[in-house]
PDB file of N, CA and C in Angstrom:
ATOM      1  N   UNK A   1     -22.295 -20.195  -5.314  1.00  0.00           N
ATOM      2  CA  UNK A   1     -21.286 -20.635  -4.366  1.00  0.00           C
ATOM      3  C   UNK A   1     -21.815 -21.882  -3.668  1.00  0.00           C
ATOM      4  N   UNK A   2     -20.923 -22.556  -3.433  1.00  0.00           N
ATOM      5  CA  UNK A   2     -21.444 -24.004  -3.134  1.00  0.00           C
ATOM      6  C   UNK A   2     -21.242 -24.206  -1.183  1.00  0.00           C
ATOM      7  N   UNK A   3     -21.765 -24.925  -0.426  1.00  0.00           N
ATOM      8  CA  UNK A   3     -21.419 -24.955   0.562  1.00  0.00           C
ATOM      9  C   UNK A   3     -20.379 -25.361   0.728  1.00  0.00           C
ATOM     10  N   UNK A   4     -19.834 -26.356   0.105  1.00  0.00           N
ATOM     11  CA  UNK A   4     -18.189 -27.333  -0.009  1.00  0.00           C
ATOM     12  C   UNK A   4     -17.534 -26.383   0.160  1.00  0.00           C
ATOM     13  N   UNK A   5     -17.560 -25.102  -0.399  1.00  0.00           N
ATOM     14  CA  UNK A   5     -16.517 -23.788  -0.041  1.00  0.00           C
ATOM     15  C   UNK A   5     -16.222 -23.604   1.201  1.00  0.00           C
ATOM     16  N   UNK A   6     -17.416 -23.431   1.542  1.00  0.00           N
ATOM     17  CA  UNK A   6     -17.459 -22.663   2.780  1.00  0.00           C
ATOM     18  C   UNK A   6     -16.600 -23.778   3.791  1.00  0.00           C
ATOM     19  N   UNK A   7     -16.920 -25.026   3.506  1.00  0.00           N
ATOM     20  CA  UNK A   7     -16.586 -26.121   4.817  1.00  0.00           C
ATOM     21  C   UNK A   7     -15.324 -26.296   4.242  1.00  0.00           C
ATOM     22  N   UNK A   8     -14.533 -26.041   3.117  1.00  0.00           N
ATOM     23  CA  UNK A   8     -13.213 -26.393   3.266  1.00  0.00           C
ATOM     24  C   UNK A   8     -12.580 -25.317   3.652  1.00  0.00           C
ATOM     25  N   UNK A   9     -12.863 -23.756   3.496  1.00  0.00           N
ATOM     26  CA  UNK A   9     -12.053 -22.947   4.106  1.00  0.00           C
ATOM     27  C   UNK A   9     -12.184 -22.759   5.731  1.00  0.00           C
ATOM     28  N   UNK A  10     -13.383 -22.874   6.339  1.00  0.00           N
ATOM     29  CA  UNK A  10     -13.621 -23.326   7.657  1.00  0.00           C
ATOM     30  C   UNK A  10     -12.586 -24.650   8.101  1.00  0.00           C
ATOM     31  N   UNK A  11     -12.539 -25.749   7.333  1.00  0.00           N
ATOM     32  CA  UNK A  11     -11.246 -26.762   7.845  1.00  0.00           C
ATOM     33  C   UNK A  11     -10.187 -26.158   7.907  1.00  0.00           C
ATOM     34  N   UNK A  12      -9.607 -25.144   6.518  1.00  0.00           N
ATOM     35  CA  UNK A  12      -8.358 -25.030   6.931  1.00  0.00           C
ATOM     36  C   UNK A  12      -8.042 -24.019   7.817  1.00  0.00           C
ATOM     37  N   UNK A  13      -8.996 -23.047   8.125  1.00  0.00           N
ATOM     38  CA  UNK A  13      -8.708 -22.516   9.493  1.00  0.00           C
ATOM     39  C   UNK A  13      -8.386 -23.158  10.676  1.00  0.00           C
ATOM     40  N   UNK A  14      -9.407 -24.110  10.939  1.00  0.00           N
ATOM     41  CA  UNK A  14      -8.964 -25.088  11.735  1.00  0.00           C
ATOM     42  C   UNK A  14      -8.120 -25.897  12.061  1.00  0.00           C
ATOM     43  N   UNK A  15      -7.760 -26.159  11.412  1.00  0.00           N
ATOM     44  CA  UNK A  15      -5.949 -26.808  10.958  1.00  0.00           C
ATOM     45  C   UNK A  15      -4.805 -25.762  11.120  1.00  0.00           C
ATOM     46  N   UNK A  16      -5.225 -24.634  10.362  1.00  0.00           N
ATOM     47  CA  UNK A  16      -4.265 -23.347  10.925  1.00  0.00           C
ATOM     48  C   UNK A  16      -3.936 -22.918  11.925  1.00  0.00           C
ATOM     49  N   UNK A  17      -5.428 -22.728  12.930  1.00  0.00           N
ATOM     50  CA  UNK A  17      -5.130 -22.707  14.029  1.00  0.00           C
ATOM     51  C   UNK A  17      -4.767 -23.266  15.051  1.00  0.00           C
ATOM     52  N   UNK A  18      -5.124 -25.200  15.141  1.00  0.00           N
ATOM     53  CA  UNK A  18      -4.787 -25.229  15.855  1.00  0.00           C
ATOM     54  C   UNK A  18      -2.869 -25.921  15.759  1.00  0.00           C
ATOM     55  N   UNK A  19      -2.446 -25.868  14.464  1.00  0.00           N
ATOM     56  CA  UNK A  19      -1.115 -26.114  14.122  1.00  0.00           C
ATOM     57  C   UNK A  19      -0.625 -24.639  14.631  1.00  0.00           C
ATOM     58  N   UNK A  20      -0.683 -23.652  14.592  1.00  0.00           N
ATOM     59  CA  UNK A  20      -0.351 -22.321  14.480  1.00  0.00           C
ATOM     60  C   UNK A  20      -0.287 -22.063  16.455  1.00  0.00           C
ATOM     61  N   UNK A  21      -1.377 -23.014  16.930  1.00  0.00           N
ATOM     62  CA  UNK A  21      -1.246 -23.170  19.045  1.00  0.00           C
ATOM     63  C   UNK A  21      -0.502 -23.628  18.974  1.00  0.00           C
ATOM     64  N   UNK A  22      -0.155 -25.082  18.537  1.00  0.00           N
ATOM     65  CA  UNK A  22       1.067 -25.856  18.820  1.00  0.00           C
ATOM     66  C   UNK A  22       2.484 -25.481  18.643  1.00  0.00           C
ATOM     67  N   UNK A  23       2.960 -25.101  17.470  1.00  0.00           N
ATOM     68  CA  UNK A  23       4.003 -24.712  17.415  1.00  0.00           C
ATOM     69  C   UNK A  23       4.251 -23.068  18.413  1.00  0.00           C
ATOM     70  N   UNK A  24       3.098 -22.690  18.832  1.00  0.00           N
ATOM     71  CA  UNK A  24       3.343 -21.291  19.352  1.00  0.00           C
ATOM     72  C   UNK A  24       3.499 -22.063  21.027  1.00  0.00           C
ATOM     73  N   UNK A  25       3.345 -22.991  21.397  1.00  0.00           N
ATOM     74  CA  UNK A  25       3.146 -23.536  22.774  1.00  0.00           C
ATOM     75  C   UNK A  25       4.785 -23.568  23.299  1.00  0.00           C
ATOM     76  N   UNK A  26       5.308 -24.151  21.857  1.00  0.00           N
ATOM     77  CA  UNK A  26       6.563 -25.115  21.694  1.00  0.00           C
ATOM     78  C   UNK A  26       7.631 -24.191  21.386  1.00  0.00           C
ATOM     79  N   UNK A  27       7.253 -22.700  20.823  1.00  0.00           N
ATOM     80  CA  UNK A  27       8.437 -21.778  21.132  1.00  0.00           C
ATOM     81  C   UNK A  27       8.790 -21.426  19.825  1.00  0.00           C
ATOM     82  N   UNK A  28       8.125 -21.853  18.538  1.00  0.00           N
ATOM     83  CA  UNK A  28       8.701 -21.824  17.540  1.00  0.00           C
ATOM     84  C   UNK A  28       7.518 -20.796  16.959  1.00  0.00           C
ATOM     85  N   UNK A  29       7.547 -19.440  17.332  1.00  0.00           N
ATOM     86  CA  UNK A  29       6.347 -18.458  16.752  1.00  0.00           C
ATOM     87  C   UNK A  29       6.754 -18.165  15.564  1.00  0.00           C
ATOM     88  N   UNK A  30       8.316 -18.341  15.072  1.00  0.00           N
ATOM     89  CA  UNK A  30       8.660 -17.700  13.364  1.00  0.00           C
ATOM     90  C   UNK A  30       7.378 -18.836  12.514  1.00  0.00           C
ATOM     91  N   UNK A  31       7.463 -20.327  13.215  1.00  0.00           N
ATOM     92  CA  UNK A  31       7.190 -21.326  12.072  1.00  0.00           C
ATOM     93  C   UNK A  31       5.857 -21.043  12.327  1.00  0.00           C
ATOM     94  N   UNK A  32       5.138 -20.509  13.600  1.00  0.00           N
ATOM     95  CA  UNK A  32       3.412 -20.418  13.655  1.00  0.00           C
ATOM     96  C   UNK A  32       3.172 -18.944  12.712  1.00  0.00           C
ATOM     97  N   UNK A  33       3.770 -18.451  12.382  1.00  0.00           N
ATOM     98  CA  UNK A  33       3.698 -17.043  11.706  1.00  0.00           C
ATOM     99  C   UNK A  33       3.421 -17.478  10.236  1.00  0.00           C
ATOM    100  N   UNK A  34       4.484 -18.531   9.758  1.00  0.00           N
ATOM    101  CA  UNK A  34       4.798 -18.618   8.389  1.00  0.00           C
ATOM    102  C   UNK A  34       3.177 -19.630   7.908  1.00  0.00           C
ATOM    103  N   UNK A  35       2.813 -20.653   8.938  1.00  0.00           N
ATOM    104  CA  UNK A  35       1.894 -21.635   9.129  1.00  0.00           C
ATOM    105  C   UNK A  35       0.420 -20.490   8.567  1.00  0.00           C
ATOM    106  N   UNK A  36       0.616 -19.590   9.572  1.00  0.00           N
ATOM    107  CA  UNK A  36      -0.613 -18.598   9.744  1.00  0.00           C
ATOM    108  C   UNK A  36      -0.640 -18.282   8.169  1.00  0.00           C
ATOM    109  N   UNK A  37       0.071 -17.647   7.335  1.00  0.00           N
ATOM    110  CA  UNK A  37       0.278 -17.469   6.195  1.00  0.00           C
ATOM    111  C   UNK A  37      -0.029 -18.097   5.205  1.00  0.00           C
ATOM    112  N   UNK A  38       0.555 -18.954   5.516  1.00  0.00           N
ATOM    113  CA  UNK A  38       0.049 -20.151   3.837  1.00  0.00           C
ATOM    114  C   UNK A  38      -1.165 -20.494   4.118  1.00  0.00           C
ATOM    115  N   UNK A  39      -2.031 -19.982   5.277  1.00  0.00           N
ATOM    116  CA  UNK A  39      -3.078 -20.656   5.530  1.00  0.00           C
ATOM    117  C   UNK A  39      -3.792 -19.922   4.917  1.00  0.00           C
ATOM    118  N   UNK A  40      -3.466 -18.737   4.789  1.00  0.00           N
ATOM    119  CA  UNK A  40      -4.038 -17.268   4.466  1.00  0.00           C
ATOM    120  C   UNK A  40      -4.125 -17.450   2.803  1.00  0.00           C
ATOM    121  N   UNK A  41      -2.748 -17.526   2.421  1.00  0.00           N
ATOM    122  CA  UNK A  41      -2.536 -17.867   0.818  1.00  0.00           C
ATOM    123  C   UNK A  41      -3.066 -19.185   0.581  1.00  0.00           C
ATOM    124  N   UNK A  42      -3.375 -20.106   0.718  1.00  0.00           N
ATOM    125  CA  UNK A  42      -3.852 -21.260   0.308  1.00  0.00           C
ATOM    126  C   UNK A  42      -5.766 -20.744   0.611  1.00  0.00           C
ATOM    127  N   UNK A  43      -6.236 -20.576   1.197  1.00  0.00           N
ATOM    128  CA  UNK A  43      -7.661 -19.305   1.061  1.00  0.00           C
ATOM    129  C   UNK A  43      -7.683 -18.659   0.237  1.00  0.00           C
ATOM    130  N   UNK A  44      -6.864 -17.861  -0.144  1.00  0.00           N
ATOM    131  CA  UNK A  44      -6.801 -17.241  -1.365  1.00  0.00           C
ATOM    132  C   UNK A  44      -7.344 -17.887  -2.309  1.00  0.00           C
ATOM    133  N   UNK A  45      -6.299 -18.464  -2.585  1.00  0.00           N
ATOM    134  CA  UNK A  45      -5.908 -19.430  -3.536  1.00  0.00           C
ATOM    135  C   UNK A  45      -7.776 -20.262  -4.142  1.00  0.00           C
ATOM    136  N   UNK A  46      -7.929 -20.405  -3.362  1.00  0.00           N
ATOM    137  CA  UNK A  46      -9.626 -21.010  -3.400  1.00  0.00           C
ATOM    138  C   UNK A  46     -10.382 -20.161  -3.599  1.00  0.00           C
ATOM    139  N   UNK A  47     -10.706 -19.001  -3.296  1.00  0.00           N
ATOM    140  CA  UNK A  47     -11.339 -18.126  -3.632  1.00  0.00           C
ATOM    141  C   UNK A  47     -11.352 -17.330  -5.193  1.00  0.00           C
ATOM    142  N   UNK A  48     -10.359 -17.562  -5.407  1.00  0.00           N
ATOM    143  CA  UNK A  48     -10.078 -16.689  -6.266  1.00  0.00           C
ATOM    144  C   UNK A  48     -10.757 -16.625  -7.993  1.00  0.00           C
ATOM    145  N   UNK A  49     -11.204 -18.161  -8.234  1.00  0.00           N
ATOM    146  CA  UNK A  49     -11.956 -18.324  -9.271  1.00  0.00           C
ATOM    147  C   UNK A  49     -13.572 -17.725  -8.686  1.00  0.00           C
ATOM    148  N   UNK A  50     -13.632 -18.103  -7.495  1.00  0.00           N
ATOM    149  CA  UNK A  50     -15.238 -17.653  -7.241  1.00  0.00           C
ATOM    150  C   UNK A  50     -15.402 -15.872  -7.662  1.00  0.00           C
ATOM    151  N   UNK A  51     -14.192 -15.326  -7.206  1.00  0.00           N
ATOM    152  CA  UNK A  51     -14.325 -13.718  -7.168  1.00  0.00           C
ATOM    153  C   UNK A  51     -13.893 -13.391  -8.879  1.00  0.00           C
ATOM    154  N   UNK A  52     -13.576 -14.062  -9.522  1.00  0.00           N
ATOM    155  CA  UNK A  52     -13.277 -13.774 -11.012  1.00  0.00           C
ATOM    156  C   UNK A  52     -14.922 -14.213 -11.690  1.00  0.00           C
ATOM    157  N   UNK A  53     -15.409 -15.164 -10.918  1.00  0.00           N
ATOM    158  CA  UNK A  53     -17.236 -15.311 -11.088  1.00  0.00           C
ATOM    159  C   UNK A  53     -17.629 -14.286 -10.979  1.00  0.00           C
ATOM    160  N   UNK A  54     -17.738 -13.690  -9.254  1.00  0.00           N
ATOM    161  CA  UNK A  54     -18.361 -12.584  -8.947  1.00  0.00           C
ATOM    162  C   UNK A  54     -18.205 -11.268 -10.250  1.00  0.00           C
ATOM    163  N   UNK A  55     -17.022 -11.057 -10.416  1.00  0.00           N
ATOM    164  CA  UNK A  55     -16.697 -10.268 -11.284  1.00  0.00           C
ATOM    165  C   UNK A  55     -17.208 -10.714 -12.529  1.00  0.00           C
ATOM    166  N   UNK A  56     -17.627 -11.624 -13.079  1.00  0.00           N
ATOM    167  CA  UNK A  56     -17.933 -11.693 -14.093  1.00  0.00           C
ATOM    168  C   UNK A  56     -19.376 -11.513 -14.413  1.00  0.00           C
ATOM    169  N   UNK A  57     -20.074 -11.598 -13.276  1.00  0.00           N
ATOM    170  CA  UNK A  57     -21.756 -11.589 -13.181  1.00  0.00           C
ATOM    171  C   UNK A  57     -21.905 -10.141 -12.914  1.00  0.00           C
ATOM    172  N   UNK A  58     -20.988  -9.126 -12.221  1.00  0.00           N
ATOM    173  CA  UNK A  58     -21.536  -7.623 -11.981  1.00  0.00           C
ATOM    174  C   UNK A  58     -21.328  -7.083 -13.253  1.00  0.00           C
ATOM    175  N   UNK A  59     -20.203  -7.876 -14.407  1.00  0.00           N
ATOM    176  CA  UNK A  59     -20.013  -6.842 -15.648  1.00  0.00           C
ATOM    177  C   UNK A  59     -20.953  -7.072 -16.708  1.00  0.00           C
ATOM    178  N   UNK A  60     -21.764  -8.406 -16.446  1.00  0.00           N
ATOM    179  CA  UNK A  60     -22.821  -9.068 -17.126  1.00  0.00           C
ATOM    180  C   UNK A  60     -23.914  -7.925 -16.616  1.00  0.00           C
ATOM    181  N   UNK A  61     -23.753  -7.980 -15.430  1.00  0.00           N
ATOM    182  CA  UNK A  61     -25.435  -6.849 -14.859  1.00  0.00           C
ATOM    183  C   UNK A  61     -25.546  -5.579 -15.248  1.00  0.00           C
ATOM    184  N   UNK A  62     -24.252  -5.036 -15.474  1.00  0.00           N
ATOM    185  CA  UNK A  62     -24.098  -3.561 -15.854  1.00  0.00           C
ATOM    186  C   UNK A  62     -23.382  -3.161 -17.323  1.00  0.00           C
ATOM    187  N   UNK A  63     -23.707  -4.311 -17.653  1.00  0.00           N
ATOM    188  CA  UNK A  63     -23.242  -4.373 -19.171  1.00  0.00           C
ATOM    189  C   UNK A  63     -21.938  -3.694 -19.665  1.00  0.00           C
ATOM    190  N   UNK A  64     -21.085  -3.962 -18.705  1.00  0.00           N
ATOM    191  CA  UNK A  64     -19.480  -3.189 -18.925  1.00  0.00           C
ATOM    192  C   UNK A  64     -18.977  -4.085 -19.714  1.00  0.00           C
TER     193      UNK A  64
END
């Protein structure tokens, strides 16, 4: 796992959150809800080859 991971999902939290204050300041909590979300799915989204790694190195270790 590379550090670049780590610092781009750390940005987009950051971006999540503080887009996710603003629109919640401004009254619009449906659009900070939906914001919160894709922030969530777009994380995913990045992760998801690393954990198909992970998975691929425990079936390598245990010879499944």
């Amino acid at each position: 796992m590379d550090v670049s991971l780590i610092l781009k999902v750390c940005g987009v939290g950051m971006l999540v959150a503080v887009a996710s204050q603003v629109l919640s300041k401004s009254g619009r909590d449906d659009m900070a809800s939906l914001v919160s979300l894709a922030g969530v799915v777009l994380v995913l989204m990045m992760l998801v080859g690393e954990v198909g790694t992970l998975l691929a190195r425990v079936r390598e270790v245990f010879g499944i």
